[in-house]
C-alpha atoms as a PDB file:
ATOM      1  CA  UNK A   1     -62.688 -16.637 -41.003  1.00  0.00           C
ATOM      2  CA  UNK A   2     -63.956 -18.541 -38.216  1.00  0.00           C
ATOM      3  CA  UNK A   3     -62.073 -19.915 -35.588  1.00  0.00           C
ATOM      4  CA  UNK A   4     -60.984 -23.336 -37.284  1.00  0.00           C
ATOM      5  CA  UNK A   5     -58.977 -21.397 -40.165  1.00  0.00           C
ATOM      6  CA  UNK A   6     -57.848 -18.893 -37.665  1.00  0.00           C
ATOM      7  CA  UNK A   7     -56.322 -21.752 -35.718  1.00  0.00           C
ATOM      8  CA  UNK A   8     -54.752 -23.027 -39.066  1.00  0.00           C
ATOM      9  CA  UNK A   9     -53.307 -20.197 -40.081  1.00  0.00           C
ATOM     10  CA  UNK A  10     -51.052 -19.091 -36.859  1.00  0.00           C
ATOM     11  CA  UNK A  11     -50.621 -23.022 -36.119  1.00  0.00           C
ATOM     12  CA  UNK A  12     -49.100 -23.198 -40.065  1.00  0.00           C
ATOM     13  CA  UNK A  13     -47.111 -19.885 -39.953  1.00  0.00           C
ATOM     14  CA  UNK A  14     -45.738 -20.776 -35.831  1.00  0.00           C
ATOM     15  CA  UNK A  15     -44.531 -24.207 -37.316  1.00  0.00           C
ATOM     16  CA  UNK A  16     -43.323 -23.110 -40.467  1.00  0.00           C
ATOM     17  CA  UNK A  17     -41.462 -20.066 -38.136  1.00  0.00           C
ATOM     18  CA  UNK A  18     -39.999 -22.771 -35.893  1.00  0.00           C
ATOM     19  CA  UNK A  19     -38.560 -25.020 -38.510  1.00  0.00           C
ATOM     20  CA  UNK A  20     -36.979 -22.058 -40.528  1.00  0.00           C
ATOM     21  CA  UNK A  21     -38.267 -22.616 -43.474  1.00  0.00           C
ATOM     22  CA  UNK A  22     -39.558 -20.736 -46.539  1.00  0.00           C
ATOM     23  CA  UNK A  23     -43.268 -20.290 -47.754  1.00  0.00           C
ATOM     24  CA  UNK A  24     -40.736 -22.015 -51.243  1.00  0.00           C
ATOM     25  CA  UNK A  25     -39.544 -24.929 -48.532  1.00  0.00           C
ATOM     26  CA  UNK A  26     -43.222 -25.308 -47.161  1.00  0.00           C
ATOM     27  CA  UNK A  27     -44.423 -26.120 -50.779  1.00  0.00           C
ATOM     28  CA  UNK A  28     -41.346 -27.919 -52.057  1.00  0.00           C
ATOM     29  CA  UNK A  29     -42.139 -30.356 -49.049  1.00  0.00           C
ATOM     30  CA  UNK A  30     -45.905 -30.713 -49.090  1.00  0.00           C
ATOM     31  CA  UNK A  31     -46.712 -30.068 -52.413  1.00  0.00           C
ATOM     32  CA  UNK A  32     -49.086 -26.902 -51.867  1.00  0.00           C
ATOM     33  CA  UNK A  33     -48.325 -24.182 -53.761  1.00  0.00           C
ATOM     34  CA  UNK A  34     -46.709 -21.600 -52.271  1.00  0.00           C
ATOM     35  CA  UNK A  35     -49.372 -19.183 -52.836  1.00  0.00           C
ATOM     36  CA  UNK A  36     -51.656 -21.308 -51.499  1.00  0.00           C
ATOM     37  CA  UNK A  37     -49.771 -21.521 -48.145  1.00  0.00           C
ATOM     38  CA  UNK A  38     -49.813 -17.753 -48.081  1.00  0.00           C
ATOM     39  CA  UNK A  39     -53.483 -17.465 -48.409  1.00  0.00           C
ATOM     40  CA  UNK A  40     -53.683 -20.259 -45.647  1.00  0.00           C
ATOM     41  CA  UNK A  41     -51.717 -17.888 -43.194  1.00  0.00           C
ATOM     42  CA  UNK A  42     -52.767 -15.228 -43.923  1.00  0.00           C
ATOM     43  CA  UNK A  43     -56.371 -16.804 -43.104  1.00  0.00           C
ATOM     44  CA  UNK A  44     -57.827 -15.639 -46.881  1.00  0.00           C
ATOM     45  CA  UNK A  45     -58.063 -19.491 -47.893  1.00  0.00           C
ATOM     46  CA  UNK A  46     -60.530 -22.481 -46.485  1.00  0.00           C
ATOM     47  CA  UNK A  47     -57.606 -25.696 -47.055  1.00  0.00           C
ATOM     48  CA  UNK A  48     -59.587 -28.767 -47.849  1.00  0.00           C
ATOM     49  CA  UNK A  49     -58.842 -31.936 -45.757  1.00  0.00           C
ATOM     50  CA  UNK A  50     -56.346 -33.024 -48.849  1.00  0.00           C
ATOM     51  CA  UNK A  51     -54.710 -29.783 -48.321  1.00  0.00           C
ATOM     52  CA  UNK A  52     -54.399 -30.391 -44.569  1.00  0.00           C
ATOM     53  CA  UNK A  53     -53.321 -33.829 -45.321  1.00  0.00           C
ATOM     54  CA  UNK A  54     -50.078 -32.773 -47.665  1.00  0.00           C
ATOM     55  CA  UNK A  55     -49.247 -29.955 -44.948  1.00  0.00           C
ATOM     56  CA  UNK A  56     -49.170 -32.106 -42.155  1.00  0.00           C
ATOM     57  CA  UNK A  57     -47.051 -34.976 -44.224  1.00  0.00           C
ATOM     58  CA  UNK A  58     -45.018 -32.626 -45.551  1.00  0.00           C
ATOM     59  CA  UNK A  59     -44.230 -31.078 -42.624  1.00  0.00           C
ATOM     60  CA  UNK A  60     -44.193 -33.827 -40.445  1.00  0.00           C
ATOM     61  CA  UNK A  61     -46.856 -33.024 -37.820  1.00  0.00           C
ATOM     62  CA  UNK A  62     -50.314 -34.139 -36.696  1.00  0.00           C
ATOM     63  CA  UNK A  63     -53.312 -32.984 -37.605  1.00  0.00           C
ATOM     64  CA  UNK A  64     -54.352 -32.332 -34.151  1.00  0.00           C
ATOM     65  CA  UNK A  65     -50.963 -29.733 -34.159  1.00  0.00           C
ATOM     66  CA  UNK A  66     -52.135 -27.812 -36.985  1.00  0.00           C
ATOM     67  CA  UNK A  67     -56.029 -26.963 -36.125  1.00  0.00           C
ATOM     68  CA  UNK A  68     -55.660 -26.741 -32.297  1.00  0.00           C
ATOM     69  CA  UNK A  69     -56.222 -23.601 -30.487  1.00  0.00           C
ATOM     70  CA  UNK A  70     -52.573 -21.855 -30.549  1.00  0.00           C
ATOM     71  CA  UNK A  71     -51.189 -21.491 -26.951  1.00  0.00           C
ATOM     72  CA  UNK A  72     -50.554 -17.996 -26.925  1.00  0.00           C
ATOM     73  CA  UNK A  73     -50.784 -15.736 -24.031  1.00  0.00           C
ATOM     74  CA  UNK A  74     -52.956 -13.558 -25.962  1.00  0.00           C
ATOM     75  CA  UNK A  75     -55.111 -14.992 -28.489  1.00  0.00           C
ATOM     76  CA  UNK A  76     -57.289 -11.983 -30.368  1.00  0.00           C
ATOM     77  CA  UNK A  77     -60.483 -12.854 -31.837  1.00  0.00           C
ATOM     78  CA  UNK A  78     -61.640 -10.031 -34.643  1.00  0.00           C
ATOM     79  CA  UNK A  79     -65.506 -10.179 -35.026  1.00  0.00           C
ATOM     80  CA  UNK A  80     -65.030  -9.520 -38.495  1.00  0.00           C
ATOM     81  CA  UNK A  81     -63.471 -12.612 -38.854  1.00  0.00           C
ATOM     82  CA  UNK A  82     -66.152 -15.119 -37.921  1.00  0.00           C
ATOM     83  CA  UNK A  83     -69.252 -16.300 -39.703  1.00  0.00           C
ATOM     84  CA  UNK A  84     -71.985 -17.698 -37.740  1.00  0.00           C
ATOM     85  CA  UNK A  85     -71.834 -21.328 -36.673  1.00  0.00           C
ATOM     86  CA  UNK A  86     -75.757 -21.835 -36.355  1.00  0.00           C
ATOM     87  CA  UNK A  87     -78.074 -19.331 -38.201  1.00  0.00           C
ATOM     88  CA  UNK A  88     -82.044 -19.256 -39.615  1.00  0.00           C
ATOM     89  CA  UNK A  89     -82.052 -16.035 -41.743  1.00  0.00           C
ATOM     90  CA  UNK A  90     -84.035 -13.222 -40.338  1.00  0.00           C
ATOM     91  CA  UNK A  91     -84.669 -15.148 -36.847  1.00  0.00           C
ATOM     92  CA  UNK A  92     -80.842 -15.618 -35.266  1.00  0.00           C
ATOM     93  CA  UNK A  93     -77.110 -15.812 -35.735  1.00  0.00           C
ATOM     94  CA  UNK A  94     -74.839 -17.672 -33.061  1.00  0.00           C
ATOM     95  CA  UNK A  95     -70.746 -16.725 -33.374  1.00  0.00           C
ATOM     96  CA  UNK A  96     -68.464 -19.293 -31.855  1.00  0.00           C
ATOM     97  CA  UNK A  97     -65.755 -17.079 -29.704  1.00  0.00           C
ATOM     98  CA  UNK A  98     -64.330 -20.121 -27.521  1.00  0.00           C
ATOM     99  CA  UNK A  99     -65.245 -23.442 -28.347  1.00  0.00           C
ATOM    100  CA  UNK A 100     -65.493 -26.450 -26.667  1.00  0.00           C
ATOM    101  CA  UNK A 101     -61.886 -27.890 -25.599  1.00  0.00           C
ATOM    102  CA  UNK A 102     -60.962 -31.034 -23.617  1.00  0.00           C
ATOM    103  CA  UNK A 103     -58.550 -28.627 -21.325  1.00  0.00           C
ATOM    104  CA  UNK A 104     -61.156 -26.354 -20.155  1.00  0.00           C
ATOM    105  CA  UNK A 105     -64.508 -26.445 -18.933  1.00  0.00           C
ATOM    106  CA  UNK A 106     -66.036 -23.462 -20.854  1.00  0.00           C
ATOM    107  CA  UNK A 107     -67.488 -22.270 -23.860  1.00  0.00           C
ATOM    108  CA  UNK A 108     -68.527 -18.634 -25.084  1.00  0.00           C
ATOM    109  CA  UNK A 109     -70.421 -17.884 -27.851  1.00  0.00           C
ATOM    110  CA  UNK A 110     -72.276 -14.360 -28.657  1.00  0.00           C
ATOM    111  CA  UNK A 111     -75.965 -14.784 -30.155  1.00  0.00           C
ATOM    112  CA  UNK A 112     -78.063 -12.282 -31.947  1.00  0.00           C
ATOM    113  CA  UNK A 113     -81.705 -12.475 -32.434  1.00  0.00           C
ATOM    114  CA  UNK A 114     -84.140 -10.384 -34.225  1.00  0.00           C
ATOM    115  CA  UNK A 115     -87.299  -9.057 -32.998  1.00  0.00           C
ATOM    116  CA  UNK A 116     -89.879 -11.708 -32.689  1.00  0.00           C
ATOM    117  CA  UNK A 117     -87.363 -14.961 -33.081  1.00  0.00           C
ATOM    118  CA  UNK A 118     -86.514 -17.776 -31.065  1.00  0.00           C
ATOM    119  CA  UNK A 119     -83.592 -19.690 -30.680  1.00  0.00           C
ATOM    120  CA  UNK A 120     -84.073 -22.832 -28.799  1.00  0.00           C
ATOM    121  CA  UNK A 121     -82.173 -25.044 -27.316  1.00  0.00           C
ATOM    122  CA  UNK A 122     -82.115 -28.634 -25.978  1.00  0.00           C
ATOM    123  CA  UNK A 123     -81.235 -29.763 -22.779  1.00  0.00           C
ATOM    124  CA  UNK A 124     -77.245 -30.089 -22.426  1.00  0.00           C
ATOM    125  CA  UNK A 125     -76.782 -32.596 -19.679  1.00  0.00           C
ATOM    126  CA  UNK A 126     -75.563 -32.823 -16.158  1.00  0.00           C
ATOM    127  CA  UNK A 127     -73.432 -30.423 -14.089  1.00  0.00           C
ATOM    128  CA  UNK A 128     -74.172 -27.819 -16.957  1.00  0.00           C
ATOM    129  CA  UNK A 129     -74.767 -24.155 -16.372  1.00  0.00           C
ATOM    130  CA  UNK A 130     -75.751 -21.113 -18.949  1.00  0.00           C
ATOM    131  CA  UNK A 131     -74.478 -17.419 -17.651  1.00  0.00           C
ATOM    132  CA  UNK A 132     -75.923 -14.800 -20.089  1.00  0.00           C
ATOM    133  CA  UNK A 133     -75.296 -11.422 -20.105  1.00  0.00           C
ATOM    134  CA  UNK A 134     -77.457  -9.188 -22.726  1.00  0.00           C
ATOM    135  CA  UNK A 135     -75.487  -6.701 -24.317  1.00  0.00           C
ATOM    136  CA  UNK A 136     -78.326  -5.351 -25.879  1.00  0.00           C
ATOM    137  CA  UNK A 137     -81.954  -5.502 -26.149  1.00  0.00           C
ATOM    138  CA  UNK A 138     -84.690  -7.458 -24.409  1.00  0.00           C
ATOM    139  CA  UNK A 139     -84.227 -10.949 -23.478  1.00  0.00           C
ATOM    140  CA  UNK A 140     -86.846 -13.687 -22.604  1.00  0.00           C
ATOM    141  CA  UNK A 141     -85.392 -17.035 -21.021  1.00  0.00           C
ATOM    142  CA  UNK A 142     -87.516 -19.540 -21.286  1.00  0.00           C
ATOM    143  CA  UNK A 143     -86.462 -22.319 -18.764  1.00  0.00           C
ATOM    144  CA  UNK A 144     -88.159 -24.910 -16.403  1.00  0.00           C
ATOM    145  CA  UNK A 145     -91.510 -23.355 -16.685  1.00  0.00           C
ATOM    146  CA  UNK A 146     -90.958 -20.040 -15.900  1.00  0.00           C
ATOM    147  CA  UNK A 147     -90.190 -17.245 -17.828  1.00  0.00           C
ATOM    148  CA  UNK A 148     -86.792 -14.201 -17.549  1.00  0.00           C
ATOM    149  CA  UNK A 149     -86.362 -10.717 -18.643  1.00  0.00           C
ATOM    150  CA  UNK A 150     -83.761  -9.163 -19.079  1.00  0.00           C
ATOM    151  CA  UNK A 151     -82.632  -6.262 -20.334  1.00  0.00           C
ATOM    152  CA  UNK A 152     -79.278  -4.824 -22.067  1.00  0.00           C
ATOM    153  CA  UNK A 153     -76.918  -5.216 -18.735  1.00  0.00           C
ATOM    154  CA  UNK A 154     -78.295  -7.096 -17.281  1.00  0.00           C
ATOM    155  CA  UNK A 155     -76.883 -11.537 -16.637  1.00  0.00           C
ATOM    156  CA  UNK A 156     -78.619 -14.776 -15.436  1.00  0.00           C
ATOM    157  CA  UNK A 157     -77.057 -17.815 -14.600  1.00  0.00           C
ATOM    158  CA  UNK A 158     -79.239 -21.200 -14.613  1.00  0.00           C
ATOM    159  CA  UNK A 159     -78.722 -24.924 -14.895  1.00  0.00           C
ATOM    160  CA  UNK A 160     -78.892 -25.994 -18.710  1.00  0.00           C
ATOM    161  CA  UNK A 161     -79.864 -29.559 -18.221  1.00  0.00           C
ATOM    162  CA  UNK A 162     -83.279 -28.764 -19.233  1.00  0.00           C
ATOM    163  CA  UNK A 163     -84.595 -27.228 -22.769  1.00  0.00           C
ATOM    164  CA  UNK A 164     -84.621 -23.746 -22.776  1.00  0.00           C
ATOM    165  CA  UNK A 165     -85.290 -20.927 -25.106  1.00  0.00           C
ATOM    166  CA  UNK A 166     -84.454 -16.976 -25.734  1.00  0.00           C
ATOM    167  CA  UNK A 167     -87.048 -15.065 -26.846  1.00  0.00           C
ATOM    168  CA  UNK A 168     -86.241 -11.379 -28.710  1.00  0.00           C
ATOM    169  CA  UNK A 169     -89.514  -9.695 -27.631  1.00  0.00           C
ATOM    170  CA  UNK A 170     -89.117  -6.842 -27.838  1.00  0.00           C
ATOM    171  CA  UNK A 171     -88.515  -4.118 -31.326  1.00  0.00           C
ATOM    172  CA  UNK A 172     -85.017  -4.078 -31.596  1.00  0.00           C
ATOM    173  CA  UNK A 173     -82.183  -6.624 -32.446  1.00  0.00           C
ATOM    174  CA  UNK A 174     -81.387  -8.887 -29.373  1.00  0.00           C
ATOM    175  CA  UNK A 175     -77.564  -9.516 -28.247  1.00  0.00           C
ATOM    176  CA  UNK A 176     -76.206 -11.535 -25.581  1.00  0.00           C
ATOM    177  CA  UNK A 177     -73.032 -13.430 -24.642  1.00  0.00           C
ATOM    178  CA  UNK A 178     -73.810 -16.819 -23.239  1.00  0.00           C
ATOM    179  CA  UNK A 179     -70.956 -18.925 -21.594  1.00  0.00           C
ATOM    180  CA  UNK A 180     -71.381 -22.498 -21.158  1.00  0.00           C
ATOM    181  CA  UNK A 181     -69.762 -24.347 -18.851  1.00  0.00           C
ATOM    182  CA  UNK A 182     -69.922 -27.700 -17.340  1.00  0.00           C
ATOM    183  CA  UNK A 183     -68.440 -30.033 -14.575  1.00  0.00           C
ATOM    184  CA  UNK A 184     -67.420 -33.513 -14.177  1.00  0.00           C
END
């Protein structure tokens, strides 16, 4: 599941919770079978945008309700639960933990490489900055010219207005956490 239908599916269940109703009210009043609505909270089921559509007219809430990021004060991410939101098959994976949102100033994302791949990236603008951390394996940054290594444990920080790149070069699946944040 990745974080979109996890969003969905505590948004749906929280709203249907609050209104005390039914899964058989839910579906009497949008039209989505009941089943359907389980599978949606119980984050089994992708809902296509005309399944969004007669959920958030049936119940009488906006769009923007249903998929934002639930305001919990603990919000549990399962790694099992996300697929990768950029991949190239046998060269790298990137997993979306946090993702951008206009209320804070961060992202975090964990991205695996495998020996001998590159994932590149472009430049990302003013007041940006990239902190990496390597969980494991052997990193080469690629940035302004000059060129990183790291090592599992060890972190970097750099300004991300400029292209950059992250090199596995070494024999052994690559792993890092990179958080992106910006200012301004």
């Amino acid at each position: 599941m990745d974080y979109l239908n996890q969003n969905i599916s505590m948004n749906l269940k929280r709203i249907r919770l609050s209104k005390g109703y039914s899964l058989d009210v839910v579906a009497e009043q949008t039209g989505v079978s009941k089943s359907m609505l389980g599978q949606i909270e119980r984050g089994e089921a992708n809902p296509t945008i005309g399944t969004l559509g007669k959920i958030v007219s049936g119940l009488r809430v906006s769009l923007t309700e249903l998929v934002k990021t639930p305001e919990e004060s603990v919000y549990p991410i399962s790694r099992e639960w996300l697929i990768p939101t950029k991949e190239v098959l046998g060269k790298y994976r990137v997993y979306t933990y946090f993702p951008y949102e206009k209320e804070r100033n961060f992202e975090i994302y964990v991205i695996e490489i495998e020996p001998g791949g590159v994932y590149s990236s472009g430049a990302h603008g003013e007041n940006t900055k990239e902190y990496v951390i390597v969980e494991k394996g052997e990193l080469e940054l690629k940035v302004a010219r000059s060129d990183y290594r790291l090592q599992g444990g060890d972190a970097v920080r750099f300004d991300s207005d400029r292209e950059h790149e992250y090199v596995n070069s070494g024999d052994t699946p690559l792993r890092f956490v990179c958080i992106f944040s910006y200012t301004g």
